[in-house]
PDB file of N, CA and C in Angstrom:
ATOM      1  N   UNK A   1      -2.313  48.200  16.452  1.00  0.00           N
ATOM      2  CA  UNK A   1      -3.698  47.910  16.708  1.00  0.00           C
ATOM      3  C   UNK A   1      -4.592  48.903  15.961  1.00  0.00           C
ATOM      4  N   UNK A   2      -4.047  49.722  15.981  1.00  0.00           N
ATOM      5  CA  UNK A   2      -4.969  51.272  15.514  1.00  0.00           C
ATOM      6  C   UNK A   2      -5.323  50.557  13.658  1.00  0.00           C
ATOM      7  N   UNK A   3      -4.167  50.452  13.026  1.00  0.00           N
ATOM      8  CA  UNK A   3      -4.196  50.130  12.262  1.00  0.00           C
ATOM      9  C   UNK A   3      -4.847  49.023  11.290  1.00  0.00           C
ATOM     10  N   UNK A   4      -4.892  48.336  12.258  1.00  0.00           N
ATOM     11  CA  UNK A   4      -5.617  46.599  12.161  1.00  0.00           C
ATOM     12  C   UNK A   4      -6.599  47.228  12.110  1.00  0.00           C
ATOM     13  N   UNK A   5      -7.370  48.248  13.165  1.00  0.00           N
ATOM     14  CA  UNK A   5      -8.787  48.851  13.263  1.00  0.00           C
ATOM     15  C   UNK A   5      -9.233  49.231  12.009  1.00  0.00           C
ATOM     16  N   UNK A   6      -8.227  50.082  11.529  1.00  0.00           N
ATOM     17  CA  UNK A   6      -9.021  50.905  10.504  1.00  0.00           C
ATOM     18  C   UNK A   6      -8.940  49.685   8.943  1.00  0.00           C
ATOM     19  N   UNK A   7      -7.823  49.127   8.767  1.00  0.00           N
ATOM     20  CA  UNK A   7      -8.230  48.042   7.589  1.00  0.00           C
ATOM     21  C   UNK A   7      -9.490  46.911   7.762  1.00  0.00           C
ATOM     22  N   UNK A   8      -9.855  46.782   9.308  1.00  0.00           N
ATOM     23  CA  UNK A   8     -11.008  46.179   8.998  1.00  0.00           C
ATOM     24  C   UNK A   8     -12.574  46.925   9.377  1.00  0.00           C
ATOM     25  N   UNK A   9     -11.997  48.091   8.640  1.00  0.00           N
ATOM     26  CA  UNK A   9     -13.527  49.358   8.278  1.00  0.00           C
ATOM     27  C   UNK A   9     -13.600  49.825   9.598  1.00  0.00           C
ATOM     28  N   UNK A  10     -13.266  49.321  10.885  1.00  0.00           N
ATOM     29  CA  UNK A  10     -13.672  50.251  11.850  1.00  0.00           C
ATOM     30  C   UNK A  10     -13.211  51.425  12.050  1.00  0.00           C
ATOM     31  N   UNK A  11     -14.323  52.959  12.011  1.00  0.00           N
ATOM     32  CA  UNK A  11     -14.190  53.899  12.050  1.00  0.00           C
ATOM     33  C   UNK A  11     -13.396  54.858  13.289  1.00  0.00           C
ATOM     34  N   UNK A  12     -12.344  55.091  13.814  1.00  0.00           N
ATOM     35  CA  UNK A  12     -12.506  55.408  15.306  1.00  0.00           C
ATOM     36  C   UNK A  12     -13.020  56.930  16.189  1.00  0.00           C
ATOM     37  N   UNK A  13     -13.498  56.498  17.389  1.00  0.00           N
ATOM     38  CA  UNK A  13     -13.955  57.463  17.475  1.00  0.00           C
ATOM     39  C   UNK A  13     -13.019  58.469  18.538  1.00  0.00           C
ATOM     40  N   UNK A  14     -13.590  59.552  19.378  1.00  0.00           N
ATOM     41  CA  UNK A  14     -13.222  60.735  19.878  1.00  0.00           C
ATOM     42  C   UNK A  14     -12.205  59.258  21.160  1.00  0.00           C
ATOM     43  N   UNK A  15     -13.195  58.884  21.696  1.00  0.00           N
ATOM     44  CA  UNK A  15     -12.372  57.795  22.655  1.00  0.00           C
ATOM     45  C   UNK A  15     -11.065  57.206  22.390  1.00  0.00           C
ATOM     46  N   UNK A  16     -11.336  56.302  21.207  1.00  0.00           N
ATOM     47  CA  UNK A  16     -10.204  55.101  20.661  1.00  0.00           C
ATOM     48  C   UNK A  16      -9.382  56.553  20.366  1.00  0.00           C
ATOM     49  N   UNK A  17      -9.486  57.750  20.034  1.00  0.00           N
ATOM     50  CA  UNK A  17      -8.257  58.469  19.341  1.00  0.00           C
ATOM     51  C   UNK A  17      -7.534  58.967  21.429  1.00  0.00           C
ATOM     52  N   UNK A  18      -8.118  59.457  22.106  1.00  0.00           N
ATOM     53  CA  UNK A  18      -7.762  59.399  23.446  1.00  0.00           C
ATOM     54  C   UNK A  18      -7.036  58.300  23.706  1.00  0.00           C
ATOM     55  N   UNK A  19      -7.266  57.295  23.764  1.00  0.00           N
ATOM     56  CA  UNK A  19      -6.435  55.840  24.348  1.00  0.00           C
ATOM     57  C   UNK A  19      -5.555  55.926  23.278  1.00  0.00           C
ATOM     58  N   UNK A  20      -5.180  56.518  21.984  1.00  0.00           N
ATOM     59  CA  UNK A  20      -4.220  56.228  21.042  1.00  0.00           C
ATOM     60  C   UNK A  20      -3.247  56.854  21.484  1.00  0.00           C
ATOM     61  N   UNK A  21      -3.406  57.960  21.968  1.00  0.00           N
ATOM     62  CA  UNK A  21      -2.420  59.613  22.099  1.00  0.00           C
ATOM     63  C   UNK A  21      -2.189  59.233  23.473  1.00  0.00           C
ATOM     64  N   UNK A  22      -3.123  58.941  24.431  1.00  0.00           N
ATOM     65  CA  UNK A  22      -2.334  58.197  25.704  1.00  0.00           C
ATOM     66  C   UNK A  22      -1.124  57.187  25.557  1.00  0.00           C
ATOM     67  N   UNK A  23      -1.568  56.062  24.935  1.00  0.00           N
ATOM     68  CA  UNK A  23      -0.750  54.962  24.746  1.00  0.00           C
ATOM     69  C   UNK A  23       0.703  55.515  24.187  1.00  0.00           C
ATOM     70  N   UNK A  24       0.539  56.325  22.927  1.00  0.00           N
ATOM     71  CA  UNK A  24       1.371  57.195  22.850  1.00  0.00           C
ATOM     72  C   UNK A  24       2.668  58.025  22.873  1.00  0.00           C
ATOM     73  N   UNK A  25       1.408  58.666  23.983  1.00  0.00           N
ATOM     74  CA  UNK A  25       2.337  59.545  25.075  1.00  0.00           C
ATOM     75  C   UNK A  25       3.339  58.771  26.242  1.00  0.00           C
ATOM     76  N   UNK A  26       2.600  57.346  26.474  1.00  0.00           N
ATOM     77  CA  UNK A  26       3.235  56.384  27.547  1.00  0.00           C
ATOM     78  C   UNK A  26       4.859  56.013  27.592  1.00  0.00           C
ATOM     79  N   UNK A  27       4.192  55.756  25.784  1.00  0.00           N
ATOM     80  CA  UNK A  27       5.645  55.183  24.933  1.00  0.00           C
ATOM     81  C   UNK A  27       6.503  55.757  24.217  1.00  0.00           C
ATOM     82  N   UNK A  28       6.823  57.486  24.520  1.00  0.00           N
ATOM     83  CA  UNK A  28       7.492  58.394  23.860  1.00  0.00           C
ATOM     84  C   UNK A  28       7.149  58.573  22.146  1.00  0.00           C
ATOM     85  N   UNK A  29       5.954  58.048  21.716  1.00  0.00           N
ATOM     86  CA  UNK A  29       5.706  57.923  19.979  1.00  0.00           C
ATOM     87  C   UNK A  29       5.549  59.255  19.705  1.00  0.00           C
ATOM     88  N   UNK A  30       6.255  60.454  19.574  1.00  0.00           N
ATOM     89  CA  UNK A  30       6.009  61.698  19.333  1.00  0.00           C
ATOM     90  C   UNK A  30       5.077  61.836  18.129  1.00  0.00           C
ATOM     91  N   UNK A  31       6.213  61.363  17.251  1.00  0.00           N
ATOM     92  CA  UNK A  31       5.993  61.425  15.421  1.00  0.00           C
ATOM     93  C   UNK A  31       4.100  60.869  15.214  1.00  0.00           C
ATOM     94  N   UNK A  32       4.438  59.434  15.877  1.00  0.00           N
ATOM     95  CA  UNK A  32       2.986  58.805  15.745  1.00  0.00           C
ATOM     96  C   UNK A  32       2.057  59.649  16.413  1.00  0.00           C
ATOM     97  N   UNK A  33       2.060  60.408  17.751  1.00  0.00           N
ATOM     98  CA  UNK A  33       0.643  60.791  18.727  1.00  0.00           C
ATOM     99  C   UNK A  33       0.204  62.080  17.156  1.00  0.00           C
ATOM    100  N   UNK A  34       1.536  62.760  16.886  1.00  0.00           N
ATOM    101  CA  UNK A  34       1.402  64.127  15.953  1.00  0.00           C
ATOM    102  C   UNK A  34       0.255  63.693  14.403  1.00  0.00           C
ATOM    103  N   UNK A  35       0.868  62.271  14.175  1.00  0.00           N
ATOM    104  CA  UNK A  35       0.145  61.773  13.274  1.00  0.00           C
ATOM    105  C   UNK A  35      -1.660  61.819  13.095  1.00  0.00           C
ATOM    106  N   UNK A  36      -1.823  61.019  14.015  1.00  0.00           N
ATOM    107  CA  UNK A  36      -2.954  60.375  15.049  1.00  0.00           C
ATOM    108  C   UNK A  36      -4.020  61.577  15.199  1.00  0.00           C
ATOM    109  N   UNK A  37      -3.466  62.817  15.436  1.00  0.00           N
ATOM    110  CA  UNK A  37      -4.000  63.784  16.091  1.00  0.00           C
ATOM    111  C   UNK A  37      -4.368  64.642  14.967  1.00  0.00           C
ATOM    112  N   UNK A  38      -3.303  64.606  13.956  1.00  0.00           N
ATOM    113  CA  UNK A  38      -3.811  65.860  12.711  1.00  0.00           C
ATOM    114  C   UNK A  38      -4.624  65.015  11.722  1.00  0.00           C
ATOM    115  N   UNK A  39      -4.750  63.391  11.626  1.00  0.00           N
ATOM    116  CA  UNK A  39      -5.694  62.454  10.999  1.00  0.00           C
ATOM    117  C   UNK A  39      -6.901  62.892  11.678  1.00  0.00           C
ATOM    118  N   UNK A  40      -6.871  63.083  12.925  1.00  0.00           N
ATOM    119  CA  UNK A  40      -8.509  63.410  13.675  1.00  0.00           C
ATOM    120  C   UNK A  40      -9.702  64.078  12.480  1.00  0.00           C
ATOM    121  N   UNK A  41      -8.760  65.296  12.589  1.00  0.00           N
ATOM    122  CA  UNK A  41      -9.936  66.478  11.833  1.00  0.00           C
ATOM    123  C   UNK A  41      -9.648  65.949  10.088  1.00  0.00           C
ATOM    124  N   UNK A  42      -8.445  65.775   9.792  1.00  0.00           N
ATOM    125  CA  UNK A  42      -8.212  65.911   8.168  1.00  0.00           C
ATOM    126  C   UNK A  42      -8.668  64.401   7.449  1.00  0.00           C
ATOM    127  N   UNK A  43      -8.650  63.231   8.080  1.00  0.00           N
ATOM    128  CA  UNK A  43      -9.155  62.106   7.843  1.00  0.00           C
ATOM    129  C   UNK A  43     -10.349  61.752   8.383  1.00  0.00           C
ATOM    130  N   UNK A  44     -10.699  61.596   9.692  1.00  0.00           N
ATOM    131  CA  UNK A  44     -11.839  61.093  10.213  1.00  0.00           C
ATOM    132  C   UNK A  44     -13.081  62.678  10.480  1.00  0.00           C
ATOM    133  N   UNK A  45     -12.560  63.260  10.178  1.00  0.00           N
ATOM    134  CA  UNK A  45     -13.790  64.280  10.555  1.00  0.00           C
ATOM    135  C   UNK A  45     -14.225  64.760  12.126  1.00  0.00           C
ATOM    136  N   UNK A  46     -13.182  64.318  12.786  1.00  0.00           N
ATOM    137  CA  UNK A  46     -13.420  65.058  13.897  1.00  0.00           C
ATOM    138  C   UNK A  46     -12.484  65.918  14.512  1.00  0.00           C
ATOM    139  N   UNK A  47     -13.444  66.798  15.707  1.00  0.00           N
ATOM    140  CA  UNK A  47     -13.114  68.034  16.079  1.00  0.00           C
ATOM    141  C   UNK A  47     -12.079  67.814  17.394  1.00  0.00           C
ATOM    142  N   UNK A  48     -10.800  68.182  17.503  1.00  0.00           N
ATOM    143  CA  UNK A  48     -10.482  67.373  18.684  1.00  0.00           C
ATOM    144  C   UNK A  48     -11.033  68.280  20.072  1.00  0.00           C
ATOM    145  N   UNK A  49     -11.214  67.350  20.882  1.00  0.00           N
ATOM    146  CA  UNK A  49     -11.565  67.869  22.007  1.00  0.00           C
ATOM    147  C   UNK A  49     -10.354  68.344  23.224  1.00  0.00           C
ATOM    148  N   UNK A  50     -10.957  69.065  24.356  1.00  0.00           N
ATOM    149  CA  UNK A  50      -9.952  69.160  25.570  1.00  0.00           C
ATOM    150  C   UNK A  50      -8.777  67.989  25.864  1.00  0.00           C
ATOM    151  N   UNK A  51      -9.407  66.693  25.794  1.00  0.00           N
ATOM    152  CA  UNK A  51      -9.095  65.700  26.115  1.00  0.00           C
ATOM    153  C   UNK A  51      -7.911  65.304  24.985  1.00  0.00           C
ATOM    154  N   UNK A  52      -7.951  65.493  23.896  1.00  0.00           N
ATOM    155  CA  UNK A  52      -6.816  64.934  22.622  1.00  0.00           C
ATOM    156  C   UNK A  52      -5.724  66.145  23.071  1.00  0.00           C
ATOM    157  N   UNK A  53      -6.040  67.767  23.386  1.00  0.00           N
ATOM    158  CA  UNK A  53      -5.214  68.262  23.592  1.00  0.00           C
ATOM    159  C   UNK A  53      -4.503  68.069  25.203  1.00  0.00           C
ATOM    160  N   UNK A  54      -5.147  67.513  26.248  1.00  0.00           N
ATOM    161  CA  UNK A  54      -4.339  67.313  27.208  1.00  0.00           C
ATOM    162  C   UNK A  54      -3.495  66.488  27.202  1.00  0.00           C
ATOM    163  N   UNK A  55      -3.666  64.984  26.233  1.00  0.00           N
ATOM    164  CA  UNK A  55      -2.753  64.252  25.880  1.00  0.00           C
ATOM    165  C   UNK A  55      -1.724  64.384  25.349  1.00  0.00           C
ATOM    166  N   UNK A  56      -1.880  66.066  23.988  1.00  0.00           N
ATOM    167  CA  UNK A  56      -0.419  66.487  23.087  1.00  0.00           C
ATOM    168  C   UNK A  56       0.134  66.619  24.305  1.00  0.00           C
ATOM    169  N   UNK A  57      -0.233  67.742  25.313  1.00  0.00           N
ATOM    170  CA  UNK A  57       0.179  68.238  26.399  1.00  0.00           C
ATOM    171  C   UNK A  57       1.324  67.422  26.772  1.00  0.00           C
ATOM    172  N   UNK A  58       0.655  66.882  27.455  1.00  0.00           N
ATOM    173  CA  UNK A  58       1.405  65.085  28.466  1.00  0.00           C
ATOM    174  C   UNK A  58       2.660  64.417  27.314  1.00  0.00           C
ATOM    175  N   UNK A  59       2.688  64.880  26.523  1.00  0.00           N
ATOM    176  CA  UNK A  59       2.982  63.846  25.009  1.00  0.00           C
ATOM    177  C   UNK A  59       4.448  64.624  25.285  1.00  0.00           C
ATOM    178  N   UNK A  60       4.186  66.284  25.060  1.00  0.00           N
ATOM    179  CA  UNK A  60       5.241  66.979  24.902  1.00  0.00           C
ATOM    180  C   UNK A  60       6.232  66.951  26.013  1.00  0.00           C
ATOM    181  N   UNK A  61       5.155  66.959  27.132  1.00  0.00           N
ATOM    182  CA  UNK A  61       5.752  67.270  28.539  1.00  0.00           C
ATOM    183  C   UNK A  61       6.927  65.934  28.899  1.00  0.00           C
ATOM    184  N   UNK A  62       6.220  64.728  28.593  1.00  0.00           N
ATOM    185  CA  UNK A  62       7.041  63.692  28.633  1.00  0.00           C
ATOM    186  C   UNK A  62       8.220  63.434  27.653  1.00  0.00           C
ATOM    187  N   UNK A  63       8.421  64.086  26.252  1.00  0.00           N
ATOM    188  CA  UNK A  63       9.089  63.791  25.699  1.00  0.00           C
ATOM    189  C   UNK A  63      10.110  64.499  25.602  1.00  0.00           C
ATOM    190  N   UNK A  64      10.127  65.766  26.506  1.00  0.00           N
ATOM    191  CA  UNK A  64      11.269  66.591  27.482  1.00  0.00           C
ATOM    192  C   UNK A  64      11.984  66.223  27.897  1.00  0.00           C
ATOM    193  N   UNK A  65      11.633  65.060  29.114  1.00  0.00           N
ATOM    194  CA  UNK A  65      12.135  64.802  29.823  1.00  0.00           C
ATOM    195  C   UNK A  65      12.996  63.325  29.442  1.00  0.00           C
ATOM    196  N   UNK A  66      12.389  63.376  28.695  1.00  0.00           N
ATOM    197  CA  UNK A  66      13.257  61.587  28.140  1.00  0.00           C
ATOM    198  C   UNK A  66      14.952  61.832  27.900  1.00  0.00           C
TER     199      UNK A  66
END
């Protein structure tokens, strides 16, 4: 989906990158949330917030335990 987003020009923002790294984190996507997250600042220009890092958090924490 993320993807579909961005080929048809939509930009995403601080949110859509939250629901990405959730979704994510849901579905063990390590490689992808790591992706997702260092595109923030180096592609889209943004700063990540509390919120992108509570998700690595959750991301890591869950992918421990798998």
């Amino acid at each position: 989906m993320f993807d579909l987003m961005i080929r048809r020009g939509v930009k995403p923002d601080n949110v859509v990158l939250v629901s990405f790294l959730t979704a994510c984190s849901r579905n063990g996507l390590v490689e992808e949330s790591f992706n997702y997250f260092k595109s923030m600042r180096n592609v889209y220009g943004l700063e990540p917030a509390l919120h992108h890092y509570c998700c690595m958090v959750d991301l890591l924490g869950r992918s421990a335990s798998l």
